[in-house]
N, C-alpha and C. Protein backbone atom coordinates (compact mmCIF):
# COMPACT_ATOMS: atom_id res chain seq x y z
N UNK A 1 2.52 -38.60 -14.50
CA UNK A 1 1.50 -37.79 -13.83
C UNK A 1 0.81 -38.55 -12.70
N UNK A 2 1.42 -40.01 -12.54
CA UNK A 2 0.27 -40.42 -11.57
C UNK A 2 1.18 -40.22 -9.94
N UNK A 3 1.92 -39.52 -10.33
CA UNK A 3 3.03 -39.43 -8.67
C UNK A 3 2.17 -38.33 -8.05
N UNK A 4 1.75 -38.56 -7.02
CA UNK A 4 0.62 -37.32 -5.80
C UNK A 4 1.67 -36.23 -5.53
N UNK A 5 2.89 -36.43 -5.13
CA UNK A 5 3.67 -35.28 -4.84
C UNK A 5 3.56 -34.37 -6.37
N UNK A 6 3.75 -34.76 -7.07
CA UNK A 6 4.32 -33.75 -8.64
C UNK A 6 2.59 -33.32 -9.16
N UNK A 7 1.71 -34.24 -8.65
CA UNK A 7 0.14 -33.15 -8.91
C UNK A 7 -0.07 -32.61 -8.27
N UNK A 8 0.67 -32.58 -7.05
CA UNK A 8 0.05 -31.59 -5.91
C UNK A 8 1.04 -30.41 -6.41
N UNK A 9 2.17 -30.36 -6.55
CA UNK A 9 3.26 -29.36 -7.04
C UNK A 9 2.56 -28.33 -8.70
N UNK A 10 1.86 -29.34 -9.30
CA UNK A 10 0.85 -29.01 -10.71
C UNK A 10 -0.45 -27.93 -10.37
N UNK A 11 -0.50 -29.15 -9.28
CA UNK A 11 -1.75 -28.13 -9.00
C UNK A 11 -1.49 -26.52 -8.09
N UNK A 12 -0.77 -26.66 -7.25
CA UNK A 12 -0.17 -25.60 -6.65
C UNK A 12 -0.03 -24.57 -7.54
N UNK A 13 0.72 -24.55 -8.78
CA UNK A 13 0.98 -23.90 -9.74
C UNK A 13 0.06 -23.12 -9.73
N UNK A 14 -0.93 -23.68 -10.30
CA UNK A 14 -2.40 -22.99 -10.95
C UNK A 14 -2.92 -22.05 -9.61
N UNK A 15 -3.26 -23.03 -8.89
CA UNK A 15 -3.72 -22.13 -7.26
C UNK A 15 -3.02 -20.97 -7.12
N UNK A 16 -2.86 -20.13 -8.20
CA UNK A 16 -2.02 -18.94 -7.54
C UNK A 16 -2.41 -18.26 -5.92
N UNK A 17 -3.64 -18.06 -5.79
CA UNK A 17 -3.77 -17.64 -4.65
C UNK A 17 -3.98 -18.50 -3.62
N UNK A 18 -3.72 -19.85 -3.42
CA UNK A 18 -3.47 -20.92 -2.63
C UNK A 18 -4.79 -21.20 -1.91
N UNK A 19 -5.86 -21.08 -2.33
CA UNK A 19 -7.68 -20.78 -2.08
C UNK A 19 -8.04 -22.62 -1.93
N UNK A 20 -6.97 -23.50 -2.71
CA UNK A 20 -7.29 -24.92 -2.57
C UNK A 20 -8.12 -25.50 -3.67
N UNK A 21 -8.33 -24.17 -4.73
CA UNK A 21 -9.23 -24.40 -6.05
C UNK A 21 -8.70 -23.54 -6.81
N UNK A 22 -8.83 -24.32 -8.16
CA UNK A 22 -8.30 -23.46 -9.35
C UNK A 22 -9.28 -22.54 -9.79
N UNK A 23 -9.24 -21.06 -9.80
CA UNK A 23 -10.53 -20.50 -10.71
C UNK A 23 -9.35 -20.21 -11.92
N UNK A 24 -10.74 -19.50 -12.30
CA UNK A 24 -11.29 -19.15 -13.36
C UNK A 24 -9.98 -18.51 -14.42
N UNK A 25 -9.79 -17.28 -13.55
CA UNK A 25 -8.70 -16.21 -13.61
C UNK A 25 -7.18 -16.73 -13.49
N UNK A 26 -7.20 -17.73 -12.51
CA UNK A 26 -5.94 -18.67 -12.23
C UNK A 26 -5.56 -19.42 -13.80
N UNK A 27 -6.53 -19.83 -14.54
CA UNK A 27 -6.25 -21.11 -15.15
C UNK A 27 -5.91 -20.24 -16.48
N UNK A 28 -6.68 -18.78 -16.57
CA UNK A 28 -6.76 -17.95 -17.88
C UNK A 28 -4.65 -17.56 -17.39
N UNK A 29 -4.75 -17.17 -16.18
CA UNK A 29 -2.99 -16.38 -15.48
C UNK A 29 -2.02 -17.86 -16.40
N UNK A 30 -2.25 -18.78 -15.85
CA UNK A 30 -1.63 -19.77 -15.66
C UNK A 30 -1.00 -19.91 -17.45
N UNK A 31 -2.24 -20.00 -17.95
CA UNK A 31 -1.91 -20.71 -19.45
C UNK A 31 -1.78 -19.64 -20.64
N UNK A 32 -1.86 -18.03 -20.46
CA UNK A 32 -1.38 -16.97 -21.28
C UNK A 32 -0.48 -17.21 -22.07
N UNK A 33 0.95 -17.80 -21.39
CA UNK A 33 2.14 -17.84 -22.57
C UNK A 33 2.05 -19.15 -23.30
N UNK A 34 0.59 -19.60 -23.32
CA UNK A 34 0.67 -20.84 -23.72
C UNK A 34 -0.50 -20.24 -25.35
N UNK A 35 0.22 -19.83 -26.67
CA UNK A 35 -0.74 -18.96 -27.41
C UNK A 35 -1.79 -19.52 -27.68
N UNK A 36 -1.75 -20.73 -28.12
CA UNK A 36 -3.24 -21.28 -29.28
C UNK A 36 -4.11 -21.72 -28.00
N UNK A 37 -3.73 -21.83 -26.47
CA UNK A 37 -4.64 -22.19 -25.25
C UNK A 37 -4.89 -21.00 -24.95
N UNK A 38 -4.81 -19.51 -25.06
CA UNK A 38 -4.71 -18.47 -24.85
C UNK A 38 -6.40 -18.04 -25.41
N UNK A 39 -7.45 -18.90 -25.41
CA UNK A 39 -8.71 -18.10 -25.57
C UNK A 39 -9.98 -19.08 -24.77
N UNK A 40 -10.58 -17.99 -25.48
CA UNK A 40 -11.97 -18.36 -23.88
C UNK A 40 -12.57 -19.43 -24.51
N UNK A 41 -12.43 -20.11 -25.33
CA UNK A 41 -13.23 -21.36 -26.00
C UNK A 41 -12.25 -22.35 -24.97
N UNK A 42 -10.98 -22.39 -25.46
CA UNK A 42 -10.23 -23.39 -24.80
C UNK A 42 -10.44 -23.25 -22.99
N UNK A 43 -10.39 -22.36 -22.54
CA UNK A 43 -10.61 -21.69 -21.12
C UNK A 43 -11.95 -22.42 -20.81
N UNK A 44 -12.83 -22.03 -21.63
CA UNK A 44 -14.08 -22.52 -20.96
C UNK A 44 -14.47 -24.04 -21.15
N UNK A 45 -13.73 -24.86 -22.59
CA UNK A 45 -13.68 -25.93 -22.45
C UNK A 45 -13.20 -26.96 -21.23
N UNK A 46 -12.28 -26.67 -20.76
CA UNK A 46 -11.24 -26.70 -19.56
C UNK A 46 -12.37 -26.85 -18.40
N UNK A 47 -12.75 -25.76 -17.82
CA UNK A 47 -13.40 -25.68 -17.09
C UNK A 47 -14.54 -26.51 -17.39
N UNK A 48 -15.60 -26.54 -17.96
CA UNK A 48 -16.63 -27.57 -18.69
C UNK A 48 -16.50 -29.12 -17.94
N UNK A 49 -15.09 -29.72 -18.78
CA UNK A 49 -14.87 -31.06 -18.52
C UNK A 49 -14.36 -31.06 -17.74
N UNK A 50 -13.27 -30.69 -16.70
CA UNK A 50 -12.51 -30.60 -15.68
C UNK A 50 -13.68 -30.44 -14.58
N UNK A 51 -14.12 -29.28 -14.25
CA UNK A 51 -15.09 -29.00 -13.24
C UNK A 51 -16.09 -30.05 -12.96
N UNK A 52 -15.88 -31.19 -12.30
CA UNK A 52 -17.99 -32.08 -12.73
C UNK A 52 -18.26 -31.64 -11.26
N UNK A 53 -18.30 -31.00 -10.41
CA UNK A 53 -19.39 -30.65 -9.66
C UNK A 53 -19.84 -29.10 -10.05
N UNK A 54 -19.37 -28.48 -10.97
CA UNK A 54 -20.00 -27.49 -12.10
C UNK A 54 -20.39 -26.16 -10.54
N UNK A 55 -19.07 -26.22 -9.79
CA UNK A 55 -18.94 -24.69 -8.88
C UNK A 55 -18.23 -23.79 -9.33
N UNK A 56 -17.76 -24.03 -10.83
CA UNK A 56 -17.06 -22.87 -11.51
C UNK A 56 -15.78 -22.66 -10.92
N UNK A 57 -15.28 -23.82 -10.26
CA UNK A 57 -13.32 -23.58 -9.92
C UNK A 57 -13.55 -25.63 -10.42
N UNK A 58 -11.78 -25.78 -9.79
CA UNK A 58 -11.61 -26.97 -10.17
C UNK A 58 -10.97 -27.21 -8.77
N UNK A 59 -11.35 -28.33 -8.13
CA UNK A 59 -10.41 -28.38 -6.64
C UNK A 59 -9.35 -30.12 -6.83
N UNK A 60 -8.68 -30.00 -5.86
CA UNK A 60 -7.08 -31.17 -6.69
C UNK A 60 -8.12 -32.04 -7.05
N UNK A 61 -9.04 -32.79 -6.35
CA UNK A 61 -9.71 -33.86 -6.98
C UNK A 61 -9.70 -33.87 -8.16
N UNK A 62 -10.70 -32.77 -8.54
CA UNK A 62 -11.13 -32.67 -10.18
C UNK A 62 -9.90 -32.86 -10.97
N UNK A 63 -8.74 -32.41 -10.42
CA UNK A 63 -7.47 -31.90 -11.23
C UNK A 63 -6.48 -33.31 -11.46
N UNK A 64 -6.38 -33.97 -10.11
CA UNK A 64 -6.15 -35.10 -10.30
C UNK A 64 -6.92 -36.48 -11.28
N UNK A 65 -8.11 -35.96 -10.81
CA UNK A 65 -8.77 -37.11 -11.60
C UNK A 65 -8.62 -37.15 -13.00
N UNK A 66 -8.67 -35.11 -13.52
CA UNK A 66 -8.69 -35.10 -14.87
C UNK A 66 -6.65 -35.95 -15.79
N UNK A 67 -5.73 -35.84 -14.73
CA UNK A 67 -4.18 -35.55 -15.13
C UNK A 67 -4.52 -37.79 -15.07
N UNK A 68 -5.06 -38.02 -13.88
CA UNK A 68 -4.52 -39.56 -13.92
C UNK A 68 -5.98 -40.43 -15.10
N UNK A 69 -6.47 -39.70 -15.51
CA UNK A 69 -8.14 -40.27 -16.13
C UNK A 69 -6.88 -41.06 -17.81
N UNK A 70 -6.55 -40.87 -18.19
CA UNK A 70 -5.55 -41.61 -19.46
C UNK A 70 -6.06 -41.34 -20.54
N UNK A 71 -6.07 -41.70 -21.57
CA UNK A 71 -6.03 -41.20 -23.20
C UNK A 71 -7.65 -42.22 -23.34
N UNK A 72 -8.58 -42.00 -22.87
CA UNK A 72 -9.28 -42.67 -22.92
C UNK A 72 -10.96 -42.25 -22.81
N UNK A 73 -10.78 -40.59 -22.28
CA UNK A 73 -11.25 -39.48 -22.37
C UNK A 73 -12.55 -39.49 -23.71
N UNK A 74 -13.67 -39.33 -23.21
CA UNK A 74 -14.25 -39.63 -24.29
C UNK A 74 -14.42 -38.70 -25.25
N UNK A 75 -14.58 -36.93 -24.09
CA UNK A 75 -14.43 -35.93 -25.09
C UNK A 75 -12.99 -35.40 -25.66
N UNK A 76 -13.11 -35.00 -26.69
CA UNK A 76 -11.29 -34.37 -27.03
C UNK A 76 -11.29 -32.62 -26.36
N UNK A 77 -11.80 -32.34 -26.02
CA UNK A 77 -11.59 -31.05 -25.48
C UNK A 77 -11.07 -31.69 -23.72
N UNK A 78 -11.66 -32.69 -23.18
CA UNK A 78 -10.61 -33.22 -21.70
C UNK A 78 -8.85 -34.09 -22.38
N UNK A 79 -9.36 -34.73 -23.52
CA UNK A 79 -7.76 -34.87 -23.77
C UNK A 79 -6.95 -33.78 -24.23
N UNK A 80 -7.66 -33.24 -24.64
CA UNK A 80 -6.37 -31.54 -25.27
C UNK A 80 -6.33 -30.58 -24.12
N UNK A 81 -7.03 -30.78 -22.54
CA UNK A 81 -6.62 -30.41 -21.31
C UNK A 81 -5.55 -30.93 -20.49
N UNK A 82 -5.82 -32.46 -20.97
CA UNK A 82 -4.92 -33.39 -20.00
C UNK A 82 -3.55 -33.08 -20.63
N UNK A 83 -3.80 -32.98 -22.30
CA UNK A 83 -2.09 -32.55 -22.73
C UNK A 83 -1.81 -31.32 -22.30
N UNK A 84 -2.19 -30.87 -22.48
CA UNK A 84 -2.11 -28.94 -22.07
C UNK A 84 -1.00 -29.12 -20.61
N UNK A 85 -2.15 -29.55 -19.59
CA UNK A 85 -1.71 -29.52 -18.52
C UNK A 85 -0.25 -30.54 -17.91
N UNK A 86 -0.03 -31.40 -18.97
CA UNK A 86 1.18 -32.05 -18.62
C UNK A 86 2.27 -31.45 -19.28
N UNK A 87 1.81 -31.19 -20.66
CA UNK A 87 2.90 -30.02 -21.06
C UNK A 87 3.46 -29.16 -20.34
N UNK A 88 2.27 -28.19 -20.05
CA UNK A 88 3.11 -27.27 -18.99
C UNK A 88 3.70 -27.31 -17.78
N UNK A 89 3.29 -28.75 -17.15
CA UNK A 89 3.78 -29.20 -16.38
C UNK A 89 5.45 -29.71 -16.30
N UNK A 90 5.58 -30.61 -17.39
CA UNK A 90 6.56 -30.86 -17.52
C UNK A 90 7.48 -29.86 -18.18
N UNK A 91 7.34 -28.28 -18.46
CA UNK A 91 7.81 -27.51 -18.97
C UNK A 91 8.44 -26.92 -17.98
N UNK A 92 7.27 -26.80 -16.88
CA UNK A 92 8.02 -25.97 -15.36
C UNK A 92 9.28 -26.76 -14.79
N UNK A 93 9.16 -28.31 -15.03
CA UNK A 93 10.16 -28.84 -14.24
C UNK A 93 11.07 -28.54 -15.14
N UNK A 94 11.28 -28.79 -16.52
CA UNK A 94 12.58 -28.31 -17.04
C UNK A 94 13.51 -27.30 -16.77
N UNK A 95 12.47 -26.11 -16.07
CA UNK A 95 12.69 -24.81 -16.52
C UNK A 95 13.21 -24.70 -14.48
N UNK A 96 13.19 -25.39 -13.65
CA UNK A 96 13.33 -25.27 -12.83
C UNK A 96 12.45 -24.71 -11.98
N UNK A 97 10.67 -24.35 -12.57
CA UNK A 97 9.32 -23.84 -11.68
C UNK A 97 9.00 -24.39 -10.49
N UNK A 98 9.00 -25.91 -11.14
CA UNK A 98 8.43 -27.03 -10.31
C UNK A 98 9.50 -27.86 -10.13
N UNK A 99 9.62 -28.09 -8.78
CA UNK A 99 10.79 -29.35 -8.03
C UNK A 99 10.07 -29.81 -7.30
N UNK A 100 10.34 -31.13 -7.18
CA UNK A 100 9.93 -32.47 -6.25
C UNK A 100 11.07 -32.14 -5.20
N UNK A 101 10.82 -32.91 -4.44
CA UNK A 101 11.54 -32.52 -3.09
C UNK A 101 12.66 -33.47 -3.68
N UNK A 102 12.46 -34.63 -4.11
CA UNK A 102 13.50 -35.39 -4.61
C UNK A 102 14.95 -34.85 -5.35
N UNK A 103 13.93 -33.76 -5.47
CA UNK A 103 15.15 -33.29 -7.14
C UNK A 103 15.93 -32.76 -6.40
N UNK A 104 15.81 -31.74 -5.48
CA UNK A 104 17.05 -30.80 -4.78
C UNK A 104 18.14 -31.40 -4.30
């Protein structure tokens, strides 16, 4: 997770509407087929620790900081984000979602 091309490709994901910030609605779109992340406790946890300038989106900073911050996280609701979000991350590349320019 610490490669800038493959968080910017992560983060893109989420940005469905390419606004340069993750809301709200993006992150609920994003993580649906994901079931036990699929509620507003986890949703709003997310947002909580992820967000620290608390404008109610997440912009790459936040997103980066939260993916490269390491297992070291003091709350467990930012480490059960940081897994979340590499999971699905690394789920898209399997699945062929997400490509690095490298890969093609």
């Amino acid at each position: 997770m610490g490669n800038d091309e493959h968080l910017r490709k992560a983060f893109d994901f989420f940005d469905q509407n390419q606004t340069g910030y993750i809301e709200i609605e993006e992150l609920r779109n994003a993580l649906s087929d994901e079931v036990e992340t699929n509620s507003e406790e986890v949703i709003s946890a997310i947002m909580h620790d992820v967000d620290t300038d608390k404008d109610g989106k997440i912009s790459y900073e936040e997103f980066a900081n939260m993916m490269k911050a390491g297992t070291d996280w003091r709350k467990a609701s930012r480490q059960y984000s940081r897994e979340r979000f590499n999971s699905l991350s690394l789920k898209l590349m399997k699945d062929g979602s997400l490509q690095l320019n490298n890969d093609r």
